[in-house]
N, C-alpha and C. Protein backbone atom coordinates (compact mmCIF):
# COMPACT_ATOMS: atom_id res chain seq x y z
N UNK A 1 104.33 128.99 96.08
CA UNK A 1 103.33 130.02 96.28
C UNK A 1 103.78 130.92 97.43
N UNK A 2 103.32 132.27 97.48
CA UNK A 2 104.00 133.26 98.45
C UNK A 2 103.67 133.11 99.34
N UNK A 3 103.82 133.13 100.59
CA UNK A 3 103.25 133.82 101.30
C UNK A 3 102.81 135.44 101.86
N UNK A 4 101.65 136.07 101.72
CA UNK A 4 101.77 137.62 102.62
C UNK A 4 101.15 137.85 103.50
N UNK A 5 102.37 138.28 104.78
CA UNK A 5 101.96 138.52 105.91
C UNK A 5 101.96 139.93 106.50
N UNK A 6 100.44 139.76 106.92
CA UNK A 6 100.33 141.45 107.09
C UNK A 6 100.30 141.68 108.71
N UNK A 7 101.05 142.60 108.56
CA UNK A 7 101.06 143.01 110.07
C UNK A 7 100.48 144.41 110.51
N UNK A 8 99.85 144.71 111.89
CA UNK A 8 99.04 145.40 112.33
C UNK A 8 99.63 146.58 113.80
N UNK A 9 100.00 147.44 112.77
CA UNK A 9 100.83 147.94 114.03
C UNK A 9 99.27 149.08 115.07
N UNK A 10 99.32 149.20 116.42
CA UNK A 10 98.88 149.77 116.66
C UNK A 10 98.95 149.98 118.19
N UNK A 11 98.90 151.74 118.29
CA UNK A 11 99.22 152.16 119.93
C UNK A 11 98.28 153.58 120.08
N UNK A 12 98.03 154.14 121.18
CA UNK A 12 97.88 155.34 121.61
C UNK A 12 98.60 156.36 121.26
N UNK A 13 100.00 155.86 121.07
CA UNK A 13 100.81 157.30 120.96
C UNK A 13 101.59 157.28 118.93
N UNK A 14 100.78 157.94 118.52
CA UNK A 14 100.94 158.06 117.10
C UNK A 14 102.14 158.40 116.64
N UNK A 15 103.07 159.19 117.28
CA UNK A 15 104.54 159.49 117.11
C UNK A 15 105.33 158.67 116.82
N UNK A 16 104.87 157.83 118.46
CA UNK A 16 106.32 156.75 118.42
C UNK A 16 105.13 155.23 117.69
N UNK A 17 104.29 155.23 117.32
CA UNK A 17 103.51 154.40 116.16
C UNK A 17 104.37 154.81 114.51
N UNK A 18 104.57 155.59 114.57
CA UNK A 18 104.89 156.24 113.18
C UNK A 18 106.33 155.69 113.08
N UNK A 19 107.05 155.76 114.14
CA UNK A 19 108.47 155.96 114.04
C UNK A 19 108.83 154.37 114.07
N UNK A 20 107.59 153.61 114.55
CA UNK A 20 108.31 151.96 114.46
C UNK A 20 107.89 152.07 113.33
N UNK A 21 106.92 151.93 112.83
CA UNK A 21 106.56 151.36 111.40
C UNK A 21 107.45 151.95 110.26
N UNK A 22 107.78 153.42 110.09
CA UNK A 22 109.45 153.84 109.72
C UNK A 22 110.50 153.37 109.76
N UNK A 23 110.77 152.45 110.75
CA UNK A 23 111.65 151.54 110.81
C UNK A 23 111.64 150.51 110.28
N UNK A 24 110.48 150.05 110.40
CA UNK A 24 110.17 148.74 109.65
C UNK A 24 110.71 148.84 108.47
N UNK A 25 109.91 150.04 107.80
CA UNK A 25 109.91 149.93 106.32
C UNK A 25 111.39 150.71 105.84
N UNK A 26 112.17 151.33 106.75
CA UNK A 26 113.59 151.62 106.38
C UNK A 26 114.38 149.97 106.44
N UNK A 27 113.69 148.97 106.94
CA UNK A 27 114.27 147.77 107.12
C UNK A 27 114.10 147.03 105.91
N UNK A 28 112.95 147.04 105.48
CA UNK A 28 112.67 146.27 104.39
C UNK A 28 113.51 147.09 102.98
N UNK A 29 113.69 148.39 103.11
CA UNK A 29 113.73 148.93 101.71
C UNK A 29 115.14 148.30 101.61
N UNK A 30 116.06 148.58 102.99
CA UNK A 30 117.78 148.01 102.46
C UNK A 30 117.88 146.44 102.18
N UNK A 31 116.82 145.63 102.80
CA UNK A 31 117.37 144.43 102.49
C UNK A 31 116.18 143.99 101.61
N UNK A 32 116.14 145.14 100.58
CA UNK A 32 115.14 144.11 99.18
C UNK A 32 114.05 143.71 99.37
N UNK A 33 113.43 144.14 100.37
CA UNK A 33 111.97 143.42 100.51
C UNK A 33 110.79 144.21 99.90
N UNK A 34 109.58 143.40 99.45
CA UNK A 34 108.89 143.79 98.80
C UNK A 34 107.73 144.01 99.98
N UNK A 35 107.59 145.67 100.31
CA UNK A 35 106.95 145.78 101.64
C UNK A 35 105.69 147.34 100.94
N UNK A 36 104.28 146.74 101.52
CA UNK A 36 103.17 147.21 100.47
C UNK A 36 102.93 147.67 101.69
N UNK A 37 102.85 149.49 102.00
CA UNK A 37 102.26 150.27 103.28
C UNK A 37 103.07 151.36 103.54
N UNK A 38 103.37 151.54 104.63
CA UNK A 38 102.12 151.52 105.81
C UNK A 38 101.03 152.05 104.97
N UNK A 39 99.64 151.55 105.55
CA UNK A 39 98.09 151.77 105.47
C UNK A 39 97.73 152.47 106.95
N UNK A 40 97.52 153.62 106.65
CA UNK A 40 97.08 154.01 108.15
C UNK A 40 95.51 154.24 108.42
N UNK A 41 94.87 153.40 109.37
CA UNK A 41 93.27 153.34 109.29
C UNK A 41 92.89 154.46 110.48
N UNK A 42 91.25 154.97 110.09
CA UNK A 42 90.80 156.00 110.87
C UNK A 42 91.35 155.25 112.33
N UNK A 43 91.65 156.76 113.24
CA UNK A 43 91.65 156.28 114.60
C UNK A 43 90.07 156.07 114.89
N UNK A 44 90.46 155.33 116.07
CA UNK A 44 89.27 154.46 117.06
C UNK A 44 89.47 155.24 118.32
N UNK A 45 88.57 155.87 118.49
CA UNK A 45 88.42 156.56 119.86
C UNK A 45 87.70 156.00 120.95
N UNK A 46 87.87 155.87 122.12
CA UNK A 46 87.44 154.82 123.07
C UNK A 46 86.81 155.84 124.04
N UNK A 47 85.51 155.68 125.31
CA UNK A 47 84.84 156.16 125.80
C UNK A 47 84.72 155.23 127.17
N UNK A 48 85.44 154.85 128.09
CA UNK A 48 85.43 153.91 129.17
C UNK A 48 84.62 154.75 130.47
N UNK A 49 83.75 153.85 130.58
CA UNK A 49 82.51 154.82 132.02
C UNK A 49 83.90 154.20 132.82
N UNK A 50 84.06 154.92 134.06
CA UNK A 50 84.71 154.56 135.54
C UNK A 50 83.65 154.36 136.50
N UNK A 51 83.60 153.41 137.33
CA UNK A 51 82.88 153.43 139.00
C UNK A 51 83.84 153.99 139.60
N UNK A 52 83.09 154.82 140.58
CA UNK A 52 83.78 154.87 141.85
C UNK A 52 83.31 153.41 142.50
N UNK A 53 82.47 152.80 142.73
CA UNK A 53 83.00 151.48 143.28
C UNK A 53 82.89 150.62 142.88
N UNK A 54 83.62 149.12 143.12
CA UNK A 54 83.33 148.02 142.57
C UNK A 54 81.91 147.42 142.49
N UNK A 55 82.13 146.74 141.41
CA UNK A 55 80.55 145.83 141.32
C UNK A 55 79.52 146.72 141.77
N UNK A 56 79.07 147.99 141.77
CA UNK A 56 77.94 148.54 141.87
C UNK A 56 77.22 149.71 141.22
N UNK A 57 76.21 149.92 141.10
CA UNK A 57 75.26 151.24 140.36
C UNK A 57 75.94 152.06 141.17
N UNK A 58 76.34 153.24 140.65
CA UNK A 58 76.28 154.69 141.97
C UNK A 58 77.05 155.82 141.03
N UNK A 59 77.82 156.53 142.09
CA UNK A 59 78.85 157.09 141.50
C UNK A 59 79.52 156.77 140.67
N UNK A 60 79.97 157.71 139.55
CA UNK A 60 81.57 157.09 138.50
C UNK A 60 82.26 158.54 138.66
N UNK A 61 83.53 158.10 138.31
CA UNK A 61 84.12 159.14 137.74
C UNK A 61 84.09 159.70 135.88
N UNK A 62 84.58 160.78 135.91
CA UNK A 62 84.71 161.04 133.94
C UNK A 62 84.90 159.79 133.56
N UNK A 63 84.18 159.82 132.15
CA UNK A 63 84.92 158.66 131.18
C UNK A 63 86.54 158.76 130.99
N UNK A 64 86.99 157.71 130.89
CA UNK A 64 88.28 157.14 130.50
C UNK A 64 88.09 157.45 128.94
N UNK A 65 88.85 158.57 128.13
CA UNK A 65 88.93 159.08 126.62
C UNK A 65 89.98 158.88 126.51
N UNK A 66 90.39 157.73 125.27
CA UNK A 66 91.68 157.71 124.49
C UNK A 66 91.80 157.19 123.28
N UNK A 67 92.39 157.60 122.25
CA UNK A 67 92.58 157.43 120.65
C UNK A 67 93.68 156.56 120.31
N UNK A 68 93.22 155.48 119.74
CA UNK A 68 93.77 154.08 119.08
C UNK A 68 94.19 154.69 117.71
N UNK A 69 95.59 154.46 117.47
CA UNK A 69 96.23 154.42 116.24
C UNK A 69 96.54 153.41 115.44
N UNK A 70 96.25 153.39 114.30
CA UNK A 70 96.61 151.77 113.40
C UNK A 70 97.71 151.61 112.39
N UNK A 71 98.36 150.96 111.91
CA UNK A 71 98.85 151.44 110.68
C UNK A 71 99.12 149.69 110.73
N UNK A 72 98.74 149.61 109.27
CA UNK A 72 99.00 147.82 108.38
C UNK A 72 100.06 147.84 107.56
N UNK A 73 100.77 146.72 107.13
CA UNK A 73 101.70 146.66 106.01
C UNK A 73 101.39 145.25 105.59
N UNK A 74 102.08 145.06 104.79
CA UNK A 74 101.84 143.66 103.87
C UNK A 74 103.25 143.36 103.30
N UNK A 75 104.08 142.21 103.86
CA UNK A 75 105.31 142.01 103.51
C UNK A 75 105.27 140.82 102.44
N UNK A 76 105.46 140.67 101.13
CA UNK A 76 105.14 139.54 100.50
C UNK A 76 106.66 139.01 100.44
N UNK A 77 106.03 137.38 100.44
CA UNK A 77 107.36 136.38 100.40
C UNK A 77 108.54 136.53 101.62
N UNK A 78 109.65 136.94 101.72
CA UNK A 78 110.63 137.10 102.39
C UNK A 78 110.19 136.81 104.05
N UNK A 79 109.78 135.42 104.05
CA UNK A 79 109.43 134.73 105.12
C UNK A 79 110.28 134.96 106.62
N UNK A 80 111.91 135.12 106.32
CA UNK A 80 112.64 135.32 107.72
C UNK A 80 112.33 136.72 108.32
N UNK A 81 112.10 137.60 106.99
CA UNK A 81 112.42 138.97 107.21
C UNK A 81 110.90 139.00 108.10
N UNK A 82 109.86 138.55 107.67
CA UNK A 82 108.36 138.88 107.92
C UNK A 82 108.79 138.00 109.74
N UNK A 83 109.08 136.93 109.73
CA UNK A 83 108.96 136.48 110.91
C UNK A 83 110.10 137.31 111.67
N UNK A 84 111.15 137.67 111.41
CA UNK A 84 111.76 139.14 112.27
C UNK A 84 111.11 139.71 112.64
N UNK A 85 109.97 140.44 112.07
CA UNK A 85 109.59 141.51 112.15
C UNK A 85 108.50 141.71 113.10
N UNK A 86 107.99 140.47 112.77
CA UNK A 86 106.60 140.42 114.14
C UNK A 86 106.98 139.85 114.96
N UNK A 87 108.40 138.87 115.31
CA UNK A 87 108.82 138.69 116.56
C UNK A 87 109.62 139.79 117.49
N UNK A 88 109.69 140.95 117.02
CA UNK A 88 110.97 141.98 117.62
C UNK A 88 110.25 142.17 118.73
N UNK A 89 111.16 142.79 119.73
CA UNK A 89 110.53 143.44 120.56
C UNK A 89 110.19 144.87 120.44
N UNK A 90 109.23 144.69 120.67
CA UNK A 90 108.35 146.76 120.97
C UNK A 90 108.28 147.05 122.02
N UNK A 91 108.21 148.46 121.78
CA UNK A 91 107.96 149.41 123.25
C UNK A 91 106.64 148.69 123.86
N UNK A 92 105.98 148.78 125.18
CA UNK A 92 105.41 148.21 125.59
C UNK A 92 103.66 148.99 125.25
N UNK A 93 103.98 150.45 124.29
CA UNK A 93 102.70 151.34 124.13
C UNK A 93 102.17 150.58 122.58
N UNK A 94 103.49 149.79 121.83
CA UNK A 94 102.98 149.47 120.44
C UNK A 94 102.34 147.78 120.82
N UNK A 95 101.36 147.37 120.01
CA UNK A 95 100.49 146.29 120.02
C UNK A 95 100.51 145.58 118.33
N UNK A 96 101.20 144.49 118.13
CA UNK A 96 101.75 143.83 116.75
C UNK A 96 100.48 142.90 116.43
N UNK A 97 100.08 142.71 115.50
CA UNK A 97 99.17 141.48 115.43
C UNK A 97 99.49 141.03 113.83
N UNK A 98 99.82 139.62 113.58
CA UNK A 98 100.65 138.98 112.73
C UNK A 98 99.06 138.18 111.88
N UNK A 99 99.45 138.27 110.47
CA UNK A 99 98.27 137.50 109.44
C UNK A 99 99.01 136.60 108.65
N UNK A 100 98.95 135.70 108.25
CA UNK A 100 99.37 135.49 107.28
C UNK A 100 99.01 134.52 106.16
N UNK A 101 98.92 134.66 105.14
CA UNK A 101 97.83 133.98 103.76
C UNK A 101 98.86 133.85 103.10
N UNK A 102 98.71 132.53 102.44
CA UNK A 102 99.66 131.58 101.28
C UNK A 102 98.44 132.33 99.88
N UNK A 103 99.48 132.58 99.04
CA UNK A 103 98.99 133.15 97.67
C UNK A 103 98.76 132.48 96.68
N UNK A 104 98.04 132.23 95.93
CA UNK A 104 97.90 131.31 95.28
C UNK A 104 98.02 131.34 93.54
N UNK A 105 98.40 130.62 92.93
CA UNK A 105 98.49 131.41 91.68
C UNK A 105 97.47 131.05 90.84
N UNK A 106 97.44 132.05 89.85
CA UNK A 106 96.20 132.29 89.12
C UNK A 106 95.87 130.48 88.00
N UNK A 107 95.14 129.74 88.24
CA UNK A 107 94.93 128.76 87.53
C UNK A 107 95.68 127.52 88.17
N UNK A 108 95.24 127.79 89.27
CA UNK A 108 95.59 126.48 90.11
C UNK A 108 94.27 126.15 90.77
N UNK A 109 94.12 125.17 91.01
CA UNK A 109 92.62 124.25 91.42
C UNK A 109 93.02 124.31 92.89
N UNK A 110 92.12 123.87 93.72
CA UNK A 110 91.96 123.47 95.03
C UNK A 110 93.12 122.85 95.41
């Protein structure tokens, strides 16, 4: 049974978000892999109040405004390639988060 592991690419800076996950999938296409994406989900825009001081009511400064970028893929089977891929190292702006579900085939019991 397969395994597919989906991975969760996501950063602030959508460029260099774009350009790993491009890579990825220039990775998978030469070495045969069966790679379902990128999926790119609405950005998430964030709204952070600031204090001017610790632990207290008073003053703040502007909110802290910044836009979360996502993009998913789904690598089926090719287990080394999938565990490459979410072990690499990234720039320190991209954020990886690894899934992974055994597939099951159609008319198999518990």
């Amino acid at each position: 049974m397969p395994f597919v592991t989906t991975l969760e690419f996501a950063s602030g800076d959508r460029r260099l978000l774009d350009d790993v996950v491009d890579d990825v999938k220039a990775r998978a296409e030469r070495k045969g892999v069966e790679l379902k994406g990128p999926h790119p989900q609405p950005p998430t825009d964030y709204d952070i109040p600031q204090s001017k001081l610790l632990g207290a009511d008073g003053p703040s400064f502007d909110s802290w405004r910044y836009t979360v970028y996502t993009r998913t893929v789904e690598i089926v089977g090719h287990d080394e390639f999938a565990r490459s891929v979410a072990g690499d190292d990234y720039p320190d702006r991209i954020h990886v988060e690894a899934e992974i579900e055994q597939q099951r085939q159609l008319g198999q019991g518990n």
